[in-house]
C-alpha atoms as a PDB file:
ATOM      1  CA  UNK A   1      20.990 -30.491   4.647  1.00  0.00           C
ATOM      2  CA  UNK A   2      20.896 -29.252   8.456  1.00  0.00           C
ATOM      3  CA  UNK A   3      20.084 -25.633   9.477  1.00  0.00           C
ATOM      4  CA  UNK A   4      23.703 -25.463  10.480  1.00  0.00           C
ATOM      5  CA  UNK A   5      24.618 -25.993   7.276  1.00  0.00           C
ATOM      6  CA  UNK A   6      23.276 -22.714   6.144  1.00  0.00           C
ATOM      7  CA  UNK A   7      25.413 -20.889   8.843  1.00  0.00           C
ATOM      8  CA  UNK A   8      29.073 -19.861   8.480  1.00  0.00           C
ATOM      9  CA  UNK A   9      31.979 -21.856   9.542  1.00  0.00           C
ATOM     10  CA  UNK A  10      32.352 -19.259  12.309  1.00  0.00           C
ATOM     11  CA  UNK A  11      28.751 -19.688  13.762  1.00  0.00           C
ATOM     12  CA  UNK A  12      28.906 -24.209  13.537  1.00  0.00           C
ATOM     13  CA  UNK A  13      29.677 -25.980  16.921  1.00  0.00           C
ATOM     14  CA  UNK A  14      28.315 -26.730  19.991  1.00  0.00           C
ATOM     15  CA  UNK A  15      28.160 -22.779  21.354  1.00  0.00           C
ATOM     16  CA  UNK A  16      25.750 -21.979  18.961  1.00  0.00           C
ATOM     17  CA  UNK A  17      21.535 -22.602  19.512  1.00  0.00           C
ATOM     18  CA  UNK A  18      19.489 -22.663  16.211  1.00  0.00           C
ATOM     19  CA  UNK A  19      15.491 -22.117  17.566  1.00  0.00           C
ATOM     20  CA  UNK A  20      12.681 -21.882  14.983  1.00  0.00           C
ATOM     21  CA  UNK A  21      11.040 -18.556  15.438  1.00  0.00           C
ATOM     22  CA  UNK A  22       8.774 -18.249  12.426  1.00  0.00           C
ATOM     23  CA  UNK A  23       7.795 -20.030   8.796  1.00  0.00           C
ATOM     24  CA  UNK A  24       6.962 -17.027   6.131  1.00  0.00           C
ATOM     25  CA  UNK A  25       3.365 -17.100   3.521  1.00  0.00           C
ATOM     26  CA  UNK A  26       6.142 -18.331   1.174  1.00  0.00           C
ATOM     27  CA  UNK A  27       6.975 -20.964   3.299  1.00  0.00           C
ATOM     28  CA  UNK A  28      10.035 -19.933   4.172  1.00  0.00           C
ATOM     29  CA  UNK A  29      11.814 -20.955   7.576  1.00  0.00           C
ATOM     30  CA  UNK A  30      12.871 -18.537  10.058  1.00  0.00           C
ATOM     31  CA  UNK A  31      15.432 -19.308  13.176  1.00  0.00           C
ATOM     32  CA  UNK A  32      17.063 -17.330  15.668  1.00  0.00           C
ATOM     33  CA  UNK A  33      20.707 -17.874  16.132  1.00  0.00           C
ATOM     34  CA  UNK A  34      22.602 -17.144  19.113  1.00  0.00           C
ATOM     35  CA  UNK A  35      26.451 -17.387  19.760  1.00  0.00           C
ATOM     36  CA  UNK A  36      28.949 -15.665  22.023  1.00  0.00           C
ATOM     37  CA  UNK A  37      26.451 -13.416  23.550  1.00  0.00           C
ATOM     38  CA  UNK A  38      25.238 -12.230  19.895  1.00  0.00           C
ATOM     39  CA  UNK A  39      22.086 -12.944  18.012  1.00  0.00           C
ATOM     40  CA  UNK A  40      20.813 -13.257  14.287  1.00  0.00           C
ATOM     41  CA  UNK A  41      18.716 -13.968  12.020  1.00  0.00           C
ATOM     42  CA  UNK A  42      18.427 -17.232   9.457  1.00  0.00           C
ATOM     43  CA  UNK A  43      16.066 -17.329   6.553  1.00  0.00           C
ATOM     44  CA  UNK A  44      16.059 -20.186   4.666  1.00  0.00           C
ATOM     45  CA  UNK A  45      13.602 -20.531   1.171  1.00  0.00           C
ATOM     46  CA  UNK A  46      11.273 -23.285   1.019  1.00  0.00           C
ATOM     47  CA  UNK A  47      12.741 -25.367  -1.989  1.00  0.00           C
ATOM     48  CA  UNK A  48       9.601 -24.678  -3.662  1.00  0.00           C
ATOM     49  CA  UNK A  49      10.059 -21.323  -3.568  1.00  0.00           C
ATOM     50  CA  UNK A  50      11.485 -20.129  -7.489  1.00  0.00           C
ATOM     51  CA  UNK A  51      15.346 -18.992  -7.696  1.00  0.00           C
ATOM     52  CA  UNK A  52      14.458 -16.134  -9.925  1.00  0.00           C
ATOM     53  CA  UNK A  53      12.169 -14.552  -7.084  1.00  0.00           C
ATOM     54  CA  UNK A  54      14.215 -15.447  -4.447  1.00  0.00           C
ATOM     55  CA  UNK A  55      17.355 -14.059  -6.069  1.00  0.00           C
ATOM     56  CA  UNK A  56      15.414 -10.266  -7.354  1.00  0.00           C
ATOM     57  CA  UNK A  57      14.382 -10.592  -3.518  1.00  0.00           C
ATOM     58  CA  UNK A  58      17.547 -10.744  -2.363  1.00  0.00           C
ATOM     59  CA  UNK A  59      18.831  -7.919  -4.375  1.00  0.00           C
ATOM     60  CA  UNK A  60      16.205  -5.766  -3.183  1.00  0.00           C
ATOM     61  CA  UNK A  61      17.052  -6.613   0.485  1.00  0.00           C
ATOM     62  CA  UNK A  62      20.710  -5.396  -0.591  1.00  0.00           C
ATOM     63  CA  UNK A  63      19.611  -2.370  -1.028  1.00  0.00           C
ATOM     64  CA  UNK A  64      17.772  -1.951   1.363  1.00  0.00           C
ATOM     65  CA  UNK A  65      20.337  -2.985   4.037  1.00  0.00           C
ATOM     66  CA  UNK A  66      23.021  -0.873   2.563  1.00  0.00           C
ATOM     67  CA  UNK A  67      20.786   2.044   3.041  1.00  0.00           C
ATOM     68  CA  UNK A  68      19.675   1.281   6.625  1.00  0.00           C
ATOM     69  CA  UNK A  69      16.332   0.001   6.058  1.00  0.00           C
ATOM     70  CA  UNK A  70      17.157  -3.317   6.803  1.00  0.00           C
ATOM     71  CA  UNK A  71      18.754  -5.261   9.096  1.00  0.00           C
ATOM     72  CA  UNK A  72      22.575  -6.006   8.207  1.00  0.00           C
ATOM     73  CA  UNK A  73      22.914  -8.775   5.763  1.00  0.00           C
ATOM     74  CA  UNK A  74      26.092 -10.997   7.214  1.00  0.00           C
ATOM     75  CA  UNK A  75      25.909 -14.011   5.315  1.00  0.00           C
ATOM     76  CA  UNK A  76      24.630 -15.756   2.035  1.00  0.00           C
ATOM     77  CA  UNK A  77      24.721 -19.149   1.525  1.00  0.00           C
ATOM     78  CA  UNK A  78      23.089 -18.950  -2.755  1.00  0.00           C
ATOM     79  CA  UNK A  79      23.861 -22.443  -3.117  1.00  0.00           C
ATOM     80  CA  UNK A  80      20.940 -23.309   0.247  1.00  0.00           C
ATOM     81  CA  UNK A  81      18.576 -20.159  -0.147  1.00  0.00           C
ATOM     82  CA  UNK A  82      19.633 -18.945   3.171  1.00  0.00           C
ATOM     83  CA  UNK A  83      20.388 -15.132   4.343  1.00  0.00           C
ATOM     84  CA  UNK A  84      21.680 -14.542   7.954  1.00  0.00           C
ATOM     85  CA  UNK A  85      20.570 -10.935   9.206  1.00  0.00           C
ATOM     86  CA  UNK A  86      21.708  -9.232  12.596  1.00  0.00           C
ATOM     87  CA  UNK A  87      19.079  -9.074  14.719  1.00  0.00           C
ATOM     88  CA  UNK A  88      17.464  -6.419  15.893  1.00  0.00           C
ATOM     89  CA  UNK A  89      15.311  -5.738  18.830  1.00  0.00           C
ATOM     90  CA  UNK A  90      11.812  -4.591  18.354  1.00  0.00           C
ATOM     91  CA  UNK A  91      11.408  -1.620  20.847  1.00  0.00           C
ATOM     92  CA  UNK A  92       7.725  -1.213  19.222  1.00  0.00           C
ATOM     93  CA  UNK A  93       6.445   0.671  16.453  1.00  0.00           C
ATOM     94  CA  UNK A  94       2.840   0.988  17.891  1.00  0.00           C
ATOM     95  CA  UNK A  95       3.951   1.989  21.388  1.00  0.00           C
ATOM     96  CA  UNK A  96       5.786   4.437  19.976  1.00  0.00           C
ATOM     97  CA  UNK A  97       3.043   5.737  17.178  1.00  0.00           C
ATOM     98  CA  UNK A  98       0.227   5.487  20.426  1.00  0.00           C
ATOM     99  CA  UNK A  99       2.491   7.430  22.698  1.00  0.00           C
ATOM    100  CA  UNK A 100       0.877  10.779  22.546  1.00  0.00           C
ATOM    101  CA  UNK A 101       3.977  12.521  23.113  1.00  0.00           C
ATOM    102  CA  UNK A 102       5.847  10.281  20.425  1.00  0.00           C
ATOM    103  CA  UNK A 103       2.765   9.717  17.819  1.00  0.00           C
ATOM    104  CA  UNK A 104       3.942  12.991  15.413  1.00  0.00           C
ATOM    105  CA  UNK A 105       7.481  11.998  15.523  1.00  0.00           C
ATOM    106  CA  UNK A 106       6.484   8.537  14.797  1.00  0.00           C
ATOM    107  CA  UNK A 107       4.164   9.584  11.949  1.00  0.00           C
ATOM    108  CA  UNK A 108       7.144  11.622  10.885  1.00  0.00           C
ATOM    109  CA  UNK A 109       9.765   8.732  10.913  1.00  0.00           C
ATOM    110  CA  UNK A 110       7.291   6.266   8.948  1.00  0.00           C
ATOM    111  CA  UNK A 111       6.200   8.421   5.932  1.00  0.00           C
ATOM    112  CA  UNK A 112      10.274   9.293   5.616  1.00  0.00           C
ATOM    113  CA  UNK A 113      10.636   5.613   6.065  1.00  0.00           C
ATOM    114  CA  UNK A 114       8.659   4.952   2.673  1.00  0.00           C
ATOM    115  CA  UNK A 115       9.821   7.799   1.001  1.00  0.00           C
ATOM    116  CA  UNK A 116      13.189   6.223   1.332  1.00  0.00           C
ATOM    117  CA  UNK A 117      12.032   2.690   0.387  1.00  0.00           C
ATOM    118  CA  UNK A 118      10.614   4.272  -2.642  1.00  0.00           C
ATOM    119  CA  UNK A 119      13.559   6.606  -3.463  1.00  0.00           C
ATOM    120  CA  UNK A 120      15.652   2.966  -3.854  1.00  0.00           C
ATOM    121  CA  UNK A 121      16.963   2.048  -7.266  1.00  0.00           C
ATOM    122  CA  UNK A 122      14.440   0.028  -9.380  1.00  0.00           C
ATOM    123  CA  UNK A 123      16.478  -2.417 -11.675  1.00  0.00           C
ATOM    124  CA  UNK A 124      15.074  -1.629 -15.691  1.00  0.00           C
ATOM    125  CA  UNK A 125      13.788  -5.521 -16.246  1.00  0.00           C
ATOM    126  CA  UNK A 126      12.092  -4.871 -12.698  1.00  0.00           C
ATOM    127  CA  UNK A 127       7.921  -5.757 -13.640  1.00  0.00           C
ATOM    128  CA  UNK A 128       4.878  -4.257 -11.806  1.00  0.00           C
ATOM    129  CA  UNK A 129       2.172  -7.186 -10.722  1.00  0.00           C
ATOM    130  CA  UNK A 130      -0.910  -5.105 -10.503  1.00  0.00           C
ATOM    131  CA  UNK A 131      -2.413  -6.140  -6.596  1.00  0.00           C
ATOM    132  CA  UNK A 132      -5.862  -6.260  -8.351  1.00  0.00           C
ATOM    133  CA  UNK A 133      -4.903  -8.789 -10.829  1.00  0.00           C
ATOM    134  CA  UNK A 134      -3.701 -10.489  -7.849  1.00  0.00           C
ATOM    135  CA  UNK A 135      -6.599 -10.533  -6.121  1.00  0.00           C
ATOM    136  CA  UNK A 136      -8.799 -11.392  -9.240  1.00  0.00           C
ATOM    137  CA  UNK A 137      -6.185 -14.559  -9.297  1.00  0.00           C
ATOM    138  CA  UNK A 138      -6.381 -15.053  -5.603  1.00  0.00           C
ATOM    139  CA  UNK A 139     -10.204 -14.882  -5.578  1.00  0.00           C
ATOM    140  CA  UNK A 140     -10.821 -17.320  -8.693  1.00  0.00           C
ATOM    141  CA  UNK A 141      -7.928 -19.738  -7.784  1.00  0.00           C
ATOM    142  CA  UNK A 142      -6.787 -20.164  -4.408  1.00  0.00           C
ATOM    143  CA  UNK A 143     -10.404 -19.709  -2.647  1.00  0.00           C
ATOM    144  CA  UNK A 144     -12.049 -20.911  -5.449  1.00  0.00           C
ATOM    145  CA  UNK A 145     -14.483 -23.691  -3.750  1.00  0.00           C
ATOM    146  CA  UNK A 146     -14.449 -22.261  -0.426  1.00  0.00           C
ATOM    147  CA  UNK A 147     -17.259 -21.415   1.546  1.00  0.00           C
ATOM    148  CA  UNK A 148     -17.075 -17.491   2.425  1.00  0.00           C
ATOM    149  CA  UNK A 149     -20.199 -15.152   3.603  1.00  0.00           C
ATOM    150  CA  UNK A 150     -21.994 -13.492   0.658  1.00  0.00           C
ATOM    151  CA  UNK A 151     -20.497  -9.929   2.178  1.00  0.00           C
ATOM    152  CA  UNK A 152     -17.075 -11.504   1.046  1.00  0.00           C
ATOM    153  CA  UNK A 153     -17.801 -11.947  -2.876  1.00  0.00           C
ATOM    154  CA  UNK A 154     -19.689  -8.565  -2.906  1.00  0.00           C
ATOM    155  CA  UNK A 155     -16.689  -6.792  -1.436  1.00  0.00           C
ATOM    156  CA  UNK A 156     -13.925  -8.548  -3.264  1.00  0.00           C
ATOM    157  CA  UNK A 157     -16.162  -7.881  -6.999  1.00  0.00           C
ATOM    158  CA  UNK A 158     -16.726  -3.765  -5.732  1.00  0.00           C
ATOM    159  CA  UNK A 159     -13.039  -3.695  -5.935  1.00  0.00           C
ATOM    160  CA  UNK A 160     -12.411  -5.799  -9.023  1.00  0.00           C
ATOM    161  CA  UNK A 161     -14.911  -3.735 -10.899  1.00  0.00           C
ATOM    162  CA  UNK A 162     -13.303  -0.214  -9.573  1.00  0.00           C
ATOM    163  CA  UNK A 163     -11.539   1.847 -12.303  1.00  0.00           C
ATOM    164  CA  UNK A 164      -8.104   2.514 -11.190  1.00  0.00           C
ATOM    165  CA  UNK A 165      -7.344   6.219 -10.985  1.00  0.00           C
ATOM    166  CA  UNK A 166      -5.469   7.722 -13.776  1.00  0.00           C
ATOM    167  CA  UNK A 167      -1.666   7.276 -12.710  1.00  0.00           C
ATOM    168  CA  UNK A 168      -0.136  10.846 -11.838  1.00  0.00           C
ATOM    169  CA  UNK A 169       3.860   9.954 -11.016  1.00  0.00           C
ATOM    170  CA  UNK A 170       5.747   7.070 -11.649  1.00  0.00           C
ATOM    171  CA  UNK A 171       6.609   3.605 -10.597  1.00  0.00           C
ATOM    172  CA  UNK A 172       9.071   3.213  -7.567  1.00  0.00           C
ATOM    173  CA  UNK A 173      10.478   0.355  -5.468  1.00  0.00           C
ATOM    174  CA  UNK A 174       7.305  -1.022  -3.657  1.00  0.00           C
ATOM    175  CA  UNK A 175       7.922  -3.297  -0.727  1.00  0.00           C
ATOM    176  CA  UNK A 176       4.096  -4.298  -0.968  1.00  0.00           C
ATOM    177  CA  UNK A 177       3.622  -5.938   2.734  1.00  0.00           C
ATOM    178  CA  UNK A 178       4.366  -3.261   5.001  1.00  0.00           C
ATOM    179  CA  UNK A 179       2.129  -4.705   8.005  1.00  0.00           C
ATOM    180  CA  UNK A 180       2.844  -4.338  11.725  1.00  0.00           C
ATOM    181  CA  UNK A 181       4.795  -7.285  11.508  1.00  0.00           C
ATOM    182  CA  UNK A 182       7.732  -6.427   9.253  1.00  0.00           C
ATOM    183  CA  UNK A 183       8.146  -2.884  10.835  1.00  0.00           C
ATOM    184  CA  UNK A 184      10.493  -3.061  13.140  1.00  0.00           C
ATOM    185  CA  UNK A 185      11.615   0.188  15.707  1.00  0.00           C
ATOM    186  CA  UNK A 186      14.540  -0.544  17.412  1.00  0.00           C
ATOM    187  CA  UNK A 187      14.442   3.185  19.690  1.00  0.00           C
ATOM    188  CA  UNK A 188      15.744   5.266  16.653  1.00  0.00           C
ATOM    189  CA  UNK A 189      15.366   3.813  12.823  1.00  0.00           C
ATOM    190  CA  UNK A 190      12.461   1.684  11.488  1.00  0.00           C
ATOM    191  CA  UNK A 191      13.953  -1.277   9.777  1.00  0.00           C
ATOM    192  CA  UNK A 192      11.865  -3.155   7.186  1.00  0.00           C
ATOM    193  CA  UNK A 193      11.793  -6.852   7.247  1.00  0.00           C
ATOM    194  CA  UNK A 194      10.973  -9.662   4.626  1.00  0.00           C
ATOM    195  CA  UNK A 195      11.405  -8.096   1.232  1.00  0.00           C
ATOM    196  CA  UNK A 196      10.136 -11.199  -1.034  1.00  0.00           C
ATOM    197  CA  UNK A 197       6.801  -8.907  -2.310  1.00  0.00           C
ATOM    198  CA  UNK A 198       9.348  -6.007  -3.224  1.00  0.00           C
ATOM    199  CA  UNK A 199       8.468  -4.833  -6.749  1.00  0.00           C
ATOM    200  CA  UNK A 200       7.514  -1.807  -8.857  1.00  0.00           C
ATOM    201  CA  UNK A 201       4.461  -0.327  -7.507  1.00  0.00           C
ATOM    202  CA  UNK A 202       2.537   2.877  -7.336  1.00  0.00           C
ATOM    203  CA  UNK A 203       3.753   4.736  -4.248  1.00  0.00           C
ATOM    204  CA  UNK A 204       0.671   5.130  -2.451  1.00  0.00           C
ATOM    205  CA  UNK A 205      -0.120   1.380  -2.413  1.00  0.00           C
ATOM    206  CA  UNK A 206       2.298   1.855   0.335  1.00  0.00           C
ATOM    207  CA  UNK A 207       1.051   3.844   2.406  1.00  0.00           C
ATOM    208  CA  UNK A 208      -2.142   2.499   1.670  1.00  0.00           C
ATOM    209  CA  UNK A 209      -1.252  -0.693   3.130  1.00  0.00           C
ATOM    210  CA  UNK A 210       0.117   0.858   6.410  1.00  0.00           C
ATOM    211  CA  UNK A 211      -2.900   3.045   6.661  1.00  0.00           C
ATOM    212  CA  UNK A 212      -4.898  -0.220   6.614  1.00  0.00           C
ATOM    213  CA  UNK A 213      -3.709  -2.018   9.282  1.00  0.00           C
ATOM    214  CA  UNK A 214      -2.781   0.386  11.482  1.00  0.00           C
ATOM    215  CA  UNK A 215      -6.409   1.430  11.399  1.00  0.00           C
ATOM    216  CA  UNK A 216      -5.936   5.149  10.728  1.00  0.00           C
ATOM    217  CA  UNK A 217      -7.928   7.667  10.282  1.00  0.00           C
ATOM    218  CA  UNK A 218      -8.638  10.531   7.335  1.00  0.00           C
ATOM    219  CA  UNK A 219      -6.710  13.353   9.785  1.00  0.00           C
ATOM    220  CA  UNK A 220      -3.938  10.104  10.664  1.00  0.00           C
ATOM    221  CA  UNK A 221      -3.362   9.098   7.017  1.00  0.00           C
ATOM    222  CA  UNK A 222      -3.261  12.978   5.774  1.00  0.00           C
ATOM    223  CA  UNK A 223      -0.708  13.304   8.433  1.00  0.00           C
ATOM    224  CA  UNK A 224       1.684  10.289   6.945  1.00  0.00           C
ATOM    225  CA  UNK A 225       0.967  11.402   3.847  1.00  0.00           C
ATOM    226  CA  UNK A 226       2.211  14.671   4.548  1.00  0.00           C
ATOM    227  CA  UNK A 227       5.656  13.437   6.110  1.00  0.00           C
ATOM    228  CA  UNK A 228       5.716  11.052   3.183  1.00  0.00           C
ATOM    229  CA  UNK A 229       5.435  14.055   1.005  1.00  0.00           C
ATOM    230  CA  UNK A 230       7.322  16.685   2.542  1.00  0.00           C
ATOM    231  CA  UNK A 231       4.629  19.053   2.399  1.00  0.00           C
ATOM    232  CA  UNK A 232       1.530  19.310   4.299  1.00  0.00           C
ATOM    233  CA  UNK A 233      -1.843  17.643   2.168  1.00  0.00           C
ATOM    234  CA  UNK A 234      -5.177  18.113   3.082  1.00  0.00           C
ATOM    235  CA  UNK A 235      -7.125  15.786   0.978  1.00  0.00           C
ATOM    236  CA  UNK A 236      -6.506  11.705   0.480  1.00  0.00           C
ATOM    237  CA  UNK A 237      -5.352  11.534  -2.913  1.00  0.00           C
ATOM    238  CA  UNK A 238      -8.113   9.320  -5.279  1.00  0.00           C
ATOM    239  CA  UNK A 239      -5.139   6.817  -5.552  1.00  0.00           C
ATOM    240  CA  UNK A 240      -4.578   6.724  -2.262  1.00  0.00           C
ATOM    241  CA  UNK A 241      -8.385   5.769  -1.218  1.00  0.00           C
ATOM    242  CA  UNK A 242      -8.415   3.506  -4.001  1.00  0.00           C
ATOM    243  CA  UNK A 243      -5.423   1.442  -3.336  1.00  0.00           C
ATOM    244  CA  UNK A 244      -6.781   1.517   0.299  1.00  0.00           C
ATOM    245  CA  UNK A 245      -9.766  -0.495  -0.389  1.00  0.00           C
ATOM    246  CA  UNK A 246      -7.765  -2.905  -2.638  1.00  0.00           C
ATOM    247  CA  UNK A 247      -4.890  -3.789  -0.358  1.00  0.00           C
ATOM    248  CA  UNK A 248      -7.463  -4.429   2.683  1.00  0.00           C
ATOM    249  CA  UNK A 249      -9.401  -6.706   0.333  1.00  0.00           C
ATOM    250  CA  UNK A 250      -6.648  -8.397  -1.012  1.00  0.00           C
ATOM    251  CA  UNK A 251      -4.790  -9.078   2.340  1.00  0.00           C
ATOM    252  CA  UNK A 252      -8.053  -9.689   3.556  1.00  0.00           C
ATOM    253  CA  UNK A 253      -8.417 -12.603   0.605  1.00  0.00           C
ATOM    254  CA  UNK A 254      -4.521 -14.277   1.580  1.00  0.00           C
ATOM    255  CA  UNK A 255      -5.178 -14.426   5.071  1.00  0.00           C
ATOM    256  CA  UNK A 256      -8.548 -16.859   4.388  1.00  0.00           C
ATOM    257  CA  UNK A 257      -6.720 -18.785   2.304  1.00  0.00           C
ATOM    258  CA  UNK A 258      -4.216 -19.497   5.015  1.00  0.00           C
ATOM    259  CA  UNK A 259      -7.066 -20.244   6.972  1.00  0.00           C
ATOM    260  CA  UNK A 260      -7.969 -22.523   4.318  1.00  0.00           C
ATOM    261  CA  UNK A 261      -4.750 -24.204   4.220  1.00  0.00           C
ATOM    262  CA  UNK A 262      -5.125 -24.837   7.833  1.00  0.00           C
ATOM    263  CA  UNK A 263      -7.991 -26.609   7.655  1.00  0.00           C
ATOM    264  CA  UNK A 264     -11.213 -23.953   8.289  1.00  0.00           C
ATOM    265  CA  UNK A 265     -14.065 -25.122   7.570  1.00  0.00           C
ATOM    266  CA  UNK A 266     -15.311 -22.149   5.851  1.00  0.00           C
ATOM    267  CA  UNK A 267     -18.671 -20.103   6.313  1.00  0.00           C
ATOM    268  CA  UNK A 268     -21.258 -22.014   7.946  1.00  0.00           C
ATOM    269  CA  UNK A 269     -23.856 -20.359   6.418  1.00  0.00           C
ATOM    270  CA  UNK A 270     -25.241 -17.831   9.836  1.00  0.00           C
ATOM    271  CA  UNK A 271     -22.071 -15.448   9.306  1.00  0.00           C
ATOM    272  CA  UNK A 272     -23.223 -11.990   7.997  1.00  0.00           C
ATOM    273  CA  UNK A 273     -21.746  -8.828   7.521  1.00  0.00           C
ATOM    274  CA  UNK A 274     -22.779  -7.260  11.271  1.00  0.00           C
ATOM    275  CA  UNK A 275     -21.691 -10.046  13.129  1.00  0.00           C
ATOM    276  CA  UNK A 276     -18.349 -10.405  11.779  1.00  0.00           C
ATOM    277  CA  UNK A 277     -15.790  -8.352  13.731  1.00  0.00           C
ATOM    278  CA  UNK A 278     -14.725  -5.120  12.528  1.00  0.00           C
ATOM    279  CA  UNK A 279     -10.578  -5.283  12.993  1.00  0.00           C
ATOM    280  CA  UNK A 280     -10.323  -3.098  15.949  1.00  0.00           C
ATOM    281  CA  UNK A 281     -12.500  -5.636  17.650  1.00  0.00           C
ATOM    282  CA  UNK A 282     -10.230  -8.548  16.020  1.00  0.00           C
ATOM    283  CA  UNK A 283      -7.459  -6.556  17.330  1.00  0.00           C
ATOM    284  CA  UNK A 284      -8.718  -6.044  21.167  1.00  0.00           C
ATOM    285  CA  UNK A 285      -9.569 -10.006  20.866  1.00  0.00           C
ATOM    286  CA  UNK A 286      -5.764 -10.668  19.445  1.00  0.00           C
ATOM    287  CA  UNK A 287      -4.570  -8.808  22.604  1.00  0.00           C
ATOM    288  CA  UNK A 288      -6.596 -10.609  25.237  1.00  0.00           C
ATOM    289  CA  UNK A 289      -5.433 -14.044  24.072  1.00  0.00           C
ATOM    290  CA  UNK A 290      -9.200 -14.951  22.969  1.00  0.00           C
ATOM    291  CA  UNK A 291      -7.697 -15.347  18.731  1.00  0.00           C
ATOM    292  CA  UNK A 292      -4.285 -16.030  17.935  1.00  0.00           C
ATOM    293  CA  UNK A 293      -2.799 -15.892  14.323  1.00  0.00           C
ATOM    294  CA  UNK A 294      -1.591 -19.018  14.139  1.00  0.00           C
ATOM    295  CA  UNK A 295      -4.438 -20.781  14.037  1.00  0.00           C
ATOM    296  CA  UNK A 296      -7.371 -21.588  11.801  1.00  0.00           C
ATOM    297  CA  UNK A 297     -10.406 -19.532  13.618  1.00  0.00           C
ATOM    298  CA  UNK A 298      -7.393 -16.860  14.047  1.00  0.00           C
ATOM    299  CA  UNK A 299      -6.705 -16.695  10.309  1.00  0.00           C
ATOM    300  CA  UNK A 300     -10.447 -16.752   9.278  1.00  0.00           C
ATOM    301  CA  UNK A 301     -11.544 -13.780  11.628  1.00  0.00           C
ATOM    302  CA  UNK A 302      -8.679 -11.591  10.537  1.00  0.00           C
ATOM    303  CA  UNK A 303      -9.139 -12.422   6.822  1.00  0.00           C
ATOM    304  CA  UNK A 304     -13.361 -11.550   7.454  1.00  0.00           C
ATOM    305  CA  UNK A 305     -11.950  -8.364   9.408  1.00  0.00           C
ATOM    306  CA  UNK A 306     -10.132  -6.979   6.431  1.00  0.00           C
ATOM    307  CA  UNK A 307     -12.497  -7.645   4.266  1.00  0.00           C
ATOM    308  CA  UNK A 308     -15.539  -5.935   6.332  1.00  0.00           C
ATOM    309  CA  UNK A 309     -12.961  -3.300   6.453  1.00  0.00           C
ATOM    310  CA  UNK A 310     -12.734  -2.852   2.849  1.00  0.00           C
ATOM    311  CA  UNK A 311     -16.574  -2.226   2.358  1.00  0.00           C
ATOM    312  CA  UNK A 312     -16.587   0.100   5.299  1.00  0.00           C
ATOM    313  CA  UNK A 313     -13.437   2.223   3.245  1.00  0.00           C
END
């Protein structure tokens, strides 16, 4: 099977360039196609990637799409795994949330933006995976072996051992990876990209997870809460604080195992908790060039980050 394979009959042919932009934590493949002065997106699942999840995935992308939260779904090929999206330009979500005179409206637009995720149809066979059984699997499995700073296990087992708070609403449509990277502002709507972790969650997991890695702080977070709400709060929910510690730690816990699976070395043995960087320092370093994602030592100091962020929550 080619890549063009995957495309309709009306995108095949010489007029049309396939480029690899991307390969997904499920190891999914990710191209750009461009045609007659148009552009899109191709997705195609790694074949190890199961045909239940990728099909509930799909249906939760549906949705989404059809109620502008998504791109535009234009093609599905079932048979190959493969979904081709429009494409949509990224005007930036964190230009326009550090724009002083855009930040409210911004705040605004994203807590409506979850409250509409949330206020999608959850199918009745849909199952919650609890994040901290995830991490407890995560932790005992995939970095089971691998040499971490003793900050790391103390942070991860604070959260394990935390009593979730007492459940006051009920489950909605969770996308359950809203980082930076699959929030997309294209000058009016944010559009929500790669919907494989979509499931029934509590709501403010969330928020929780934005909150996180946009680095905000107790006046930010009331403030998205509030738009999320649509009434003003002044106090973090216990939920919310809770699930904020847990979703740093356990995105904190995939990214070193993808720095694992690129060959880190692990903790050498002098890394401690002060002189790992705190993620607005792995975030200035991201920006000057001097640690890139992509690569091992990029992986391992944003996976530390999250984690030292975690015990500082």
């Amino acid at each position: 099977m080619t890549v063009e394979d995957c495309l309709p009959a009306d995108l095949r042919g010489p007029a049309t360039t396939v480029t690899r932009i991307a390969a997904g934590m499920s190891g999914a493949s990710v191209y750009r196609v461009e045609s007659a002065g148009q552009s899109f997106v191709l997705k195609i699942a790694s074949e190890a990637e199961n045909a239940a999840d990728w099909r509930r995935a799909l249906h939760f992308q549906r949705l989404a799409a059809d109620a502008g939260l998504a791109p535009r779904i234009l093609h599905v090929d079932e048979a190959r795994r493969a979904v081709l999206t429009a494409f949509v330009a990224d005007r930036s979500l964190l230009a326009f949330l550090r724009d002083p005179r855009t930040r409210e409206a911004a705040l605004t637009q994203l807590g409506r933006t979850v409250r509409r995720i949330h206020a999608l149809p959850l199918p009745a066979d849909a199952r919650m995976r609890e994040p901290r059984e995830v991490l407890s699997q995560v932790w005992d499995g995939a970095l089971a072996g691998f040499a971490l700073p003793d900050f790391v296990s103390g942070t991860v087992q604070r959260v394990l051992a935390a009593e979730p708070p007492a459940r006051d609403r009920a489950l909605v449509l969770g996308h359950n990876d809203l980082n930076p990277t699959n929030l997309v502002y294209d000058g009016e709507a944010i559009l929500i990209l790669d919907w494989a972790t979509a499931a029934p969650m509590d709501a403010f997991y969330d928020l929780a997870v934005i909150s996180v890695f946009l680095r905000m702080d107790e006046d930010t977070s009331l403030r998205l809460l509030s738009a999320y709400e649509g009434r003003p709060c002044t106090e973090l929910p216990q939920g919310f604080l809770y699930y904020r510690r847990l979703a740093a730690a356990l995105a904190g816990s995939f990214v070193l195992n993808l720095a694992r699976q690129l060959k880190h070395a692990g903790a050498t043995g002098a890394e401690t908790l002060d002189s790992t960087l705190s993620l607005s320092e792995f975030y200035q370093r991201m920006m000057t060039g001097a640690l890139k994602l992509g690569t091992a030592d990029g992986q391992w100091a944003f996976g530390l980050a999250l984690l030292k962020e975690s015990l500082a929550l």
